[in-house]
PDB file of N, CA and C in Angstrom:
ATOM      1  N   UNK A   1      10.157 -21.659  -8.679  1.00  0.00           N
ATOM      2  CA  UNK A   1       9.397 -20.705  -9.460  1.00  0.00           C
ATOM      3  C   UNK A   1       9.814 -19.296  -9.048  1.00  0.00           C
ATOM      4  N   UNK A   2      10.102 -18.254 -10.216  1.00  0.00           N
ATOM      5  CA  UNK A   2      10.655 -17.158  -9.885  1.00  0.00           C
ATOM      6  C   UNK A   2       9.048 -16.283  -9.698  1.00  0.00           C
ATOM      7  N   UNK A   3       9.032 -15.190  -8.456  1.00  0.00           N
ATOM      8  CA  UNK A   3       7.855 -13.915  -8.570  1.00  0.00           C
ATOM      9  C   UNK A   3       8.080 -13.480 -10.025  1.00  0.00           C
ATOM     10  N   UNK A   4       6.811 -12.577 -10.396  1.00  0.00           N
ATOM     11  CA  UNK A   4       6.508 -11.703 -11.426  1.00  0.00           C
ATOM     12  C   UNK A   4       7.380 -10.680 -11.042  1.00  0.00           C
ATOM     13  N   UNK A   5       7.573  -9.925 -12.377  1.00  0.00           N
ATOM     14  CA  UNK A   5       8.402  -8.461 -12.275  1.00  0.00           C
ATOM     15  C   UNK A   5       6.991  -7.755 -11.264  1.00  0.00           C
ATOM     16  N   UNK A   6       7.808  -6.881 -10.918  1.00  0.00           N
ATOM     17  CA  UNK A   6       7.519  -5.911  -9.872  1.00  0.00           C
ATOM     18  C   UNK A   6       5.682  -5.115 -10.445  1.00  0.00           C
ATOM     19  N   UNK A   7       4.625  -5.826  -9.963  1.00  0.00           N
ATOM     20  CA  UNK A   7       3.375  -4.875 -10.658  1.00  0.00           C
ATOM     21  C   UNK A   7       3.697  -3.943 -11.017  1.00  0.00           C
ATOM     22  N   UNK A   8       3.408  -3.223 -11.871  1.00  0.00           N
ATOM     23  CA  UNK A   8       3.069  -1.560 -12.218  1.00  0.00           C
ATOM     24  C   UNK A   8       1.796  -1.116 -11.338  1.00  0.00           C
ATOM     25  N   UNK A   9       1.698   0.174 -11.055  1.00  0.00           N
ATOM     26  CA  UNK A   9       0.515   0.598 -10.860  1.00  0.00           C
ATOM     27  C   UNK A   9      -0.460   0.046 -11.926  1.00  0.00           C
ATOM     28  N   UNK A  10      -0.425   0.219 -12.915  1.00  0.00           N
ATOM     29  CA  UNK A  10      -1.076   0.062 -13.747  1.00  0.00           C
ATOM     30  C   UNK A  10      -1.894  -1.451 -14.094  1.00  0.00           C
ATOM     31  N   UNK A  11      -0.919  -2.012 -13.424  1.00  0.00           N
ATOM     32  CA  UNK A  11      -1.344  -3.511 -13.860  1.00  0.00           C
ATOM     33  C   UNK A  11      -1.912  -3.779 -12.488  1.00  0.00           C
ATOM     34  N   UNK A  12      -2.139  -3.315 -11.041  1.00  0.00           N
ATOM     35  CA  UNK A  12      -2.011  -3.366 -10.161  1.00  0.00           C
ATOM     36  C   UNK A  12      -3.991  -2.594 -10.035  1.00  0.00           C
ATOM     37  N   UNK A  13      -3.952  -1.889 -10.575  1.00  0.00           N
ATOM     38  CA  UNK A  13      -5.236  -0.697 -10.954  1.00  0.00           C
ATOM     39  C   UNK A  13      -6.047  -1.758 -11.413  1.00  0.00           C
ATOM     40  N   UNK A  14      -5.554  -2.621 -12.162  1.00  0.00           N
ATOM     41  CA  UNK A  14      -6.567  -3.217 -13.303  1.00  0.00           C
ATOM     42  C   UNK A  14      -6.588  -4.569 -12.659  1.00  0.00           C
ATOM     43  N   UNK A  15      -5.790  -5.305 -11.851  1.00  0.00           N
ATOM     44  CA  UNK A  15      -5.721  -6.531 -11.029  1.00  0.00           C
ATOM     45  C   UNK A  15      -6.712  -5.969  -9.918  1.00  0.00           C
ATOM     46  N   UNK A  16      -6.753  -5.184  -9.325  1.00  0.00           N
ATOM     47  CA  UNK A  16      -7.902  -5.092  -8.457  1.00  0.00           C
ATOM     48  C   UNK A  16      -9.034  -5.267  -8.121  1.00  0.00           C
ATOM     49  N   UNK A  17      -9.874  -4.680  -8.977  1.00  0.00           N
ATOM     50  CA  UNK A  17     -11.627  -5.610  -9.570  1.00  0.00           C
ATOM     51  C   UNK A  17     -11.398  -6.901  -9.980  1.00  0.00           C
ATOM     52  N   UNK A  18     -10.424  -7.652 -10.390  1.00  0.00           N
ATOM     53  CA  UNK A  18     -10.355  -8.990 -11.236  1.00  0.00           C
ATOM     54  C   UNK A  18     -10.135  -9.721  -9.909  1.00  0.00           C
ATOM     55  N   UNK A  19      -9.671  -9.516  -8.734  1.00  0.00           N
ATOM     56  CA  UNK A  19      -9.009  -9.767  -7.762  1.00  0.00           C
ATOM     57  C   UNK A  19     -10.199 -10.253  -6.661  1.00  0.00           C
ATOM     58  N   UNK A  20     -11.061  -9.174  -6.926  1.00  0.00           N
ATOM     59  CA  UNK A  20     -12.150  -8.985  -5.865  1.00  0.00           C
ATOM     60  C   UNK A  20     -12.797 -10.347  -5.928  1.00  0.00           C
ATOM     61  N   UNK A  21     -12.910 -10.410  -7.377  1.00  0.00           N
ATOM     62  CA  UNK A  21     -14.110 -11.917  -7.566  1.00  0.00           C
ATOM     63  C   UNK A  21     -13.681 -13.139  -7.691  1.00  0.00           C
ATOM     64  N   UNK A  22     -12.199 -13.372  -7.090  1.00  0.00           N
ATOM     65  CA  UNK A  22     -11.403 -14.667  -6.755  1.00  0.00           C
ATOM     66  C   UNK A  22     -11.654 -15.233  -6.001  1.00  0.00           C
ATOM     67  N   UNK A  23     -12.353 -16.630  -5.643  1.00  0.00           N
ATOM     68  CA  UNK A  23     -12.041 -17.178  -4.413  1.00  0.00           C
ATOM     69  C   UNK A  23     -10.863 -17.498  -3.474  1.00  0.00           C
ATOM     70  N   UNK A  24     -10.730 -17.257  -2.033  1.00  0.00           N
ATOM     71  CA  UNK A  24      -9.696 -17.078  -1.764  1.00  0.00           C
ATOM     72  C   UNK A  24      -8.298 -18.080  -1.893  1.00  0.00           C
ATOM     73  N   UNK A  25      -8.627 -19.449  -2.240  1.00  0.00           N
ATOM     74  CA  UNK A  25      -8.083 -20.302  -2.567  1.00  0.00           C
ATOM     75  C   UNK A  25      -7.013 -20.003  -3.703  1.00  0.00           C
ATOM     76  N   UNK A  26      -7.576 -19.110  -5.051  1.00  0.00           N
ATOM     77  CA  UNK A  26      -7.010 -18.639  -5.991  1.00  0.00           C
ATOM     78  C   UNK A  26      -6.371 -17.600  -5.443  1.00  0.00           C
ATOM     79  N   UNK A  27      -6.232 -16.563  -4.542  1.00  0.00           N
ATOM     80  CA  UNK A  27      -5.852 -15.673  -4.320  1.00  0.00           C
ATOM     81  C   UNK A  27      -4.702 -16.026  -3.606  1.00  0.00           C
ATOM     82  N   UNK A  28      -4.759 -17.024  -2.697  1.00  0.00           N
ATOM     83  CA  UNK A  28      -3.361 -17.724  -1.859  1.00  0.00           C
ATOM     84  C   UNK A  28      -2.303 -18.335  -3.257  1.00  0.00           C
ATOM     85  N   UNK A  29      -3.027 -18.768  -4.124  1.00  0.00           N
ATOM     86  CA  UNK A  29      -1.854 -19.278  -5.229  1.00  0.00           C
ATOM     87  C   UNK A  29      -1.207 -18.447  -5.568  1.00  0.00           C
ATOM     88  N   UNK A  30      -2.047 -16.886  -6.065  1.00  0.00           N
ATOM     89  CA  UNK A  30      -1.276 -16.067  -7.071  1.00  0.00           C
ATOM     90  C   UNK A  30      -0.366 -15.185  -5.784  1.00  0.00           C
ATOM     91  N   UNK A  31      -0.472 -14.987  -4.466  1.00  0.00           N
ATOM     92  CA  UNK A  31       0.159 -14.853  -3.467  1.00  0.00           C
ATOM     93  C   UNK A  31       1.729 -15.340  -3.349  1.00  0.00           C
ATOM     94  N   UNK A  32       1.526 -17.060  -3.556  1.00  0.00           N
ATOM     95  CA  UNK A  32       2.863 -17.826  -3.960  1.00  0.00           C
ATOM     96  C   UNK A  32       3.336 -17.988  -5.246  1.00  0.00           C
ATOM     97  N   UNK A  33       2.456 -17.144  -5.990  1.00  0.00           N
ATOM     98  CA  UNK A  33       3.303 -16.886  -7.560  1.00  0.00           C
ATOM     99  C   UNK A  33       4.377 -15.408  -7.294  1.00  0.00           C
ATOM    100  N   UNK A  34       3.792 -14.809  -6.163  1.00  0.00           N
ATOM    101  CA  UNK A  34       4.619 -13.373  -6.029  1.00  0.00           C
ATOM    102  C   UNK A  34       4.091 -12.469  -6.328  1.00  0.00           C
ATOM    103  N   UNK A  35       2.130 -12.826  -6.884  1.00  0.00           N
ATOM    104  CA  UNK A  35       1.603 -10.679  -7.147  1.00  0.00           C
ATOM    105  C   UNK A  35       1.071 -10.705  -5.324  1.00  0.00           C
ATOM    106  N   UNK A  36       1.786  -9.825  -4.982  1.00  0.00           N
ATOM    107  CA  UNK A  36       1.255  -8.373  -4.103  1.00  0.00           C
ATOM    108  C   UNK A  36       0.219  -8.177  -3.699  1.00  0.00           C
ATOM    109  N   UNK A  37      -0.178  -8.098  -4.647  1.00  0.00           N
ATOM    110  CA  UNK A  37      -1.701  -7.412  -5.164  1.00  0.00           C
ATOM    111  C   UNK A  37      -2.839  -8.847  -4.632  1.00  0.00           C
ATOM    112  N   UNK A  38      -2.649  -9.724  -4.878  1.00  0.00           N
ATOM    113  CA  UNK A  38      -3.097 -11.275  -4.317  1.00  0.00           C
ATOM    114  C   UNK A  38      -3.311 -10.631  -2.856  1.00  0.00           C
ATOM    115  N   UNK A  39      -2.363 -10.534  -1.892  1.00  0.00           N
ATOM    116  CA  UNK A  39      -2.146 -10.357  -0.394  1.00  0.00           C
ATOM    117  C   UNK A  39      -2.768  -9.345  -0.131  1.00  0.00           C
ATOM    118  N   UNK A  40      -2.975  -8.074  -1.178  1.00  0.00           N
ATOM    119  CA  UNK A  40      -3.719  -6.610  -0.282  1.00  0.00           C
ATOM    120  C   UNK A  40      -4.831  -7.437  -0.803  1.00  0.00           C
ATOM    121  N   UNK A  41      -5.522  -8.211  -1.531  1.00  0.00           N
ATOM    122  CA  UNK A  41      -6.895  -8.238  -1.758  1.00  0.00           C
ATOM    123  C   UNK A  41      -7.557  -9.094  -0.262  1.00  0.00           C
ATOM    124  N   UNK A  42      -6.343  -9.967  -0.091  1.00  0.00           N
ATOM    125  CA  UNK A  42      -6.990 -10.607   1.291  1.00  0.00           C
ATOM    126  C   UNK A  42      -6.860  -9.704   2.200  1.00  0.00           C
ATOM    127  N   UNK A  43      -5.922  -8.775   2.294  1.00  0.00           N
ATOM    128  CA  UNK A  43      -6.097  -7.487   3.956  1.00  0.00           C
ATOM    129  C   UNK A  43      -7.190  -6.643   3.528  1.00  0.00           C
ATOM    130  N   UNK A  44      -7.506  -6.756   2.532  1.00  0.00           N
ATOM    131  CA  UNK A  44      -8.951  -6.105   2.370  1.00  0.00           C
ATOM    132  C   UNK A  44     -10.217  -6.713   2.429  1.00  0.00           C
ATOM    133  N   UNK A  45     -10.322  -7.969   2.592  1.00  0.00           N
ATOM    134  CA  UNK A  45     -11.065  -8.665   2.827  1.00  0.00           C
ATOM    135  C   UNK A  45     -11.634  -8.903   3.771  1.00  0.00           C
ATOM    136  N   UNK A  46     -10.690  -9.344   4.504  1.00  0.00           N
ATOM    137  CA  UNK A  46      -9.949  -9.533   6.001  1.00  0.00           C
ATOM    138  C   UNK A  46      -9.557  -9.058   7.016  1.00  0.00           C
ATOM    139  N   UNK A  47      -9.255  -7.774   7.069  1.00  0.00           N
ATOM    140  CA  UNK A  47      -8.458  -6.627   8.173  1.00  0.00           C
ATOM    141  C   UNK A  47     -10.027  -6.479   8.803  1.00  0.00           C
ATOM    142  N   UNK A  48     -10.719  -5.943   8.108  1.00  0.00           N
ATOM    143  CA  UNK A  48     -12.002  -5.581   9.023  1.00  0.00           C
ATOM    144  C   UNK A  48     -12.619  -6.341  10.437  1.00  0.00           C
ATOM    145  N   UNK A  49     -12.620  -7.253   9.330  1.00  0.00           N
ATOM    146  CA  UNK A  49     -13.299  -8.444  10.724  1.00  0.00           C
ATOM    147  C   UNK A  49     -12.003  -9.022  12.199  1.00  0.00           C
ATOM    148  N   UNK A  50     -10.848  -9.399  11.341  1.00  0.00           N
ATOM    149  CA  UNK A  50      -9.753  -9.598  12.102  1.00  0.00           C
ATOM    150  C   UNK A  50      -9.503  -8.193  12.964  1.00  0.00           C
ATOM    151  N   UNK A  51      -9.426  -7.314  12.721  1.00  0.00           N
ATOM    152  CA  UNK A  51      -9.334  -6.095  13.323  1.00  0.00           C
ATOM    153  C   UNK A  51     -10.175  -6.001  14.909  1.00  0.00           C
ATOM    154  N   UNK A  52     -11.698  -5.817  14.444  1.00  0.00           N
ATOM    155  CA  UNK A  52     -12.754  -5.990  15.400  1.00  0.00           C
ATOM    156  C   UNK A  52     -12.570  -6.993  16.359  1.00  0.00           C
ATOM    157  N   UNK A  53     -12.170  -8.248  15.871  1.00  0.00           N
ATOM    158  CA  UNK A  53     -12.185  -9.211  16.710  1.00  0.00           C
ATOM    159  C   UNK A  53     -10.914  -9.187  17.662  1.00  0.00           C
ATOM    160  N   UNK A  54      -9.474  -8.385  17.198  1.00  0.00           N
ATOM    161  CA  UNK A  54      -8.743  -8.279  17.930  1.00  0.00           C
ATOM    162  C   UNK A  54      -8.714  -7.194  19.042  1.00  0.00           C
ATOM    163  N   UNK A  55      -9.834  -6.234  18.523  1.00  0.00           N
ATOM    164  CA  UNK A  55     -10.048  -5.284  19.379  1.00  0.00           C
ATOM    165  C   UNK A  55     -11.237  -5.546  20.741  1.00  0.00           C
ATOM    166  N   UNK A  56     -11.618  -6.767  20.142  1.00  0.00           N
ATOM    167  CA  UNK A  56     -12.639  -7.678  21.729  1.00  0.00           C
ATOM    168  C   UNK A  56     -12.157  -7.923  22.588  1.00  0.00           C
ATOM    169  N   UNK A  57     -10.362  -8.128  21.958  1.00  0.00           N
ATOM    170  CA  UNK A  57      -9.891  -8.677  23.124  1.00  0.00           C
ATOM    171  C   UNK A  57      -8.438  -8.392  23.597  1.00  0.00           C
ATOM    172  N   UNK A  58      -7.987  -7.217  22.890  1.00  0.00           N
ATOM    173  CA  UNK A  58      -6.867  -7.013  23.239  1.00  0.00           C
ATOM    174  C   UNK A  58      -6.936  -5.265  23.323  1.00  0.00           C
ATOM    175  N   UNK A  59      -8.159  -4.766  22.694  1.00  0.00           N
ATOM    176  CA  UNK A  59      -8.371  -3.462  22.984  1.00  0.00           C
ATOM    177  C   UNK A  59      -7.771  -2.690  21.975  1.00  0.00           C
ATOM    178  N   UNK A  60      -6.597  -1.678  22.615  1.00  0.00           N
ATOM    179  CA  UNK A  60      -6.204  -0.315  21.987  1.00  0.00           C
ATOM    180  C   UNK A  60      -4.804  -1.021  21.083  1.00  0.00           C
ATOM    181  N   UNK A  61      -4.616  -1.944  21.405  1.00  0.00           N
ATOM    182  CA  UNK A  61      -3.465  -2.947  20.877  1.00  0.00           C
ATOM    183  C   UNK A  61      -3.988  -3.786  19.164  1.00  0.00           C
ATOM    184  N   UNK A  62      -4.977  -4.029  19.024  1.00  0.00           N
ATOM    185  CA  UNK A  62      -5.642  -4.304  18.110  1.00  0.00           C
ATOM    186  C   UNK A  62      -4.891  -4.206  16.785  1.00  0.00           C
ATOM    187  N   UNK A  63      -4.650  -2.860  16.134  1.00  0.00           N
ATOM    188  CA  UNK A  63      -4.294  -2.924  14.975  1.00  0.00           C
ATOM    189  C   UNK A  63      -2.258  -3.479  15.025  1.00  0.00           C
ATOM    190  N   UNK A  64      -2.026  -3.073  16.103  1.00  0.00           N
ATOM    191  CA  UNK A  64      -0.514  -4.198  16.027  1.00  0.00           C
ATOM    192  C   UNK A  64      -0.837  -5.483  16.256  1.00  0.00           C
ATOM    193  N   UNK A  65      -1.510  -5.907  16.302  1.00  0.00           N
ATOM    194  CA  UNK A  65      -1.949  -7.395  16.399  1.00  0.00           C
ATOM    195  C   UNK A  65      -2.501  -7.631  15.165  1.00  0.00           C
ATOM    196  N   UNK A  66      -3.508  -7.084  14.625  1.00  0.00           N
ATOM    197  CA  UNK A  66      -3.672  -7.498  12.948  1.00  0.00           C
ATOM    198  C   UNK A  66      -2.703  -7.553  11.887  1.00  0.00           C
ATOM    199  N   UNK A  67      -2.169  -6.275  12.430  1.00  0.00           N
ATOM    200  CA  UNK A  67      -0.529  -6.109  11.554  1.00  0.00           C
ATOM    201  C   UNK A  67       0.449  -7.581  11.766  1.00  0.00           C
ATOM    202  N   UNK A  68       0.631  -8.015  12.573  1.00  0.00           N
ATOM    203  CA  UNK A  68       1.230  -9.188  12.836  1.00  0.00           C
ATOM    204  C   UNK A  68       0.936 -10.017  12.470  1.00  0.00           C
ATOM    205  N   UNK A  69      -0.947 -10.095  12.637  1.00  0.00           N
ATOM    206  CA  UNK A  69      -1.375 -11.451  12.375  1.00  0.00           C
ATOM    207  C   UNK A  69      -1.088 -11.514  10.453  1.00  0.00           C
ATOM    208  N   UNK A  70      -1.088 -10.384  10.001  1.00  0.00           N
ATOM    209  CA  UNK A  70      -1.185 -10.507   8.024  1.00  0.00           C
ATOM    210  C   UNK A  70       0.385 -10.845   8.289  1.00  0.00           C
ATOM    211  N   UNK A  71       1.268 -10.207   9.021  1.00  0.00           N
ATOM    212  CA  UNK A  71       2.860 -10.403   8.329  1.00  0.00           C
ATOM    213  C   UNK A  71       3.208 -11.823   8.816  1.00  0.00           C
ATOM    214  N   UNK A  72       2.614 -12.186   9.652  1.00  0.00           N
ATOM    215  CA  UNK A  72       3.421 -13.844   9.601  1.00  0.00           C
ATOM    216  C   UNK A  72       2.412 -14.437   8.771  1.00  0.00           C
ATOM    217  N   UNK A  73       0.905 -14.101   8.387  1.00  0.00           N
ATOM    218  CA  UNK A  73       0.541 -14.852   7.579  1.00  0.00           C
ATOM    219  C   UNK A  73       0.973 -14.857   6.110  1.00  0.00           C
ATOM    220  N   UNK A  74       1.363 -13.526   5.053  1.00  0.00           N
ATOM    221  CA  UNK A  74       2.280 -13.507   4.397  1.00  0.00           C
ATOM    222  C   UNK A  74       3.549 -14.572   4.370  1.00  0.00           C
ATOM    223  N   UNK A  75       4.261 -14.376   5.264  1.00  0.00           N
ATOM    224  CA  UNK A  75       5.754 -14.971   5.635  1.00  0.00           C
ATOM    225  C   UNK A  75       5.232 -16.816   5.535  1.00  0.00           C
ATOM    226  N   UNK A  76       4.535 -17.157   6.062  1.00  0.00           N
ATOM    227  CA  UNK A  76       4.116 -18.324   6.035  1.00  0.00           C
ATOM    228  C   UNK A  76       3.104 -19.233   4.625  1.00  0.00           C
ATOM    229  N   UNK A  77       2.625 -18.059   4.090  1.00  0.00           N
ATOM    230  CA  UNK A  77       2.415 -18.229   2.207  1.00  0.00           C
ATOM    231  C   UNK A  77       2.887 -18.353   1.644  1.00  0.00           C
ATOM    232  N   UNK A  78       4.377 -18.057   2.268  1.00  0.00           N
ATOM    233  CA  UNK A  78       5.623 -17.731   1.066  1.00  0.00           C
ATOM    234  C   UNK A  78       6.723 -19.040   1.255  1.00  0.00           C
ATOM    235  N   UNK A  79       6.556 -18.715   2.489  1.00  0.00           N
ATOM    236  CA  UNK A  79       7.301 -20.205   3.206  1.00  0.00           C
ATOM    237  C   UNK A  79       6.577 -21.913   2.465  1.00  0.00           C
ATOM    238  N   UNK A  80       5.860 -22.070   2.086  1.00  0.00           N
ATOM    239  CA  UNK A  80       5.162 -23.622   1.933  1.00  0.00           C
ATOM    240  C   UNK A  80       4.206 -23.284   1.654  1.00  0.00           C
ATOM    241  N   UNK A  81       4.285 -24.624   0.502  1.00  0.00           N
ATOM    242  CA  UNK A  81       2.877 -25.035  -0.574  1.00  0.00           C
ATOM    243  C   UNK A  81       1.815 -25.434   0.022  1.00  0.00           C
ATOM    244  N   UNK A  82       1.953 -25.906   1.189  1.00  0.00           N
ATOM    245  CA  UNK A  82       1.128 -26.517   2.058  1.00  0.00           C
ATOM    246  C   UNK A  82      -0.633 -26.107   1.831  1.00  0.00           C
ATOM    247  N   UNK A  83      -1.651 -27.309   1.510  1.00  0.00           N
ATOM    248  CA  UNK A  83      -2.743 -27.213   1.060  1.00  0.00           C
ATOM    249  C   UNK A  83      -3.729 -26.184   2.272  1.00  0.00           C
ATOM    250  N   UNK A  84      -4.234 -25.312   2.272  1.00  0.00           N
ATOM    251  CA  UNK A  84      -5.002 -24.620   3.230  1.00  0.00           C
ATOM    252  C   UNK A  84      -6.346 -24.588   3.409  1.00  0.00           C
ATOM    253  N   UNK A  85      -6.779 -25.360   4.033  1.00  0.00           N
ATOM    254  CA  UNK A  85      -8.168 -25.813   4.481  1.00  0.00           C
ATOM    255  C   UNK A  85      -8.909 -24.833   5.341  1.00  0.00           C
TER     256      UNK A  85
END
């Protein structure tokens, strides 16, 4: 399966609210369809709490550790269909 052409802002503006009220299950699919926009809706979801919690325990290091934790989780969405429980 080939990604979508490249969002527009525009389509990207208007995927956003539609995005919000996805369960995340749907949001990992359209992720491995190739919108973008799928993946910032989960770091927006997500960064907050992952953030805090990395900052319990790793401190001032925190946001390079969230950063990591989204880019291999990305890389690994993209990598396999694999069902996510």
């Amino acid at each position: 399966m080939h990604p979508p052409p490249a969002e527009t802002f525009a389509a990207r503006f208007f995927l956003g609210p539609a995005l919000r009220s996805q369960p995340d299950k749907r949001l990992v699919s359209l992720v491995r369809e190739g919108y973008e926009s799928a993946f910032e809706e989960i770091v927006r979801r997500y960064g907050a709490p992952l953030g805090r919690y990395a900052r319990a325990i790793v401190g001032g290091r925190a946001e390079d550790i969230t950063q990591d934790a989204f880019s291999k989780a990305l890389l690994a969405l993209r990598s396999n269909e694999k069902e996510i429980e």
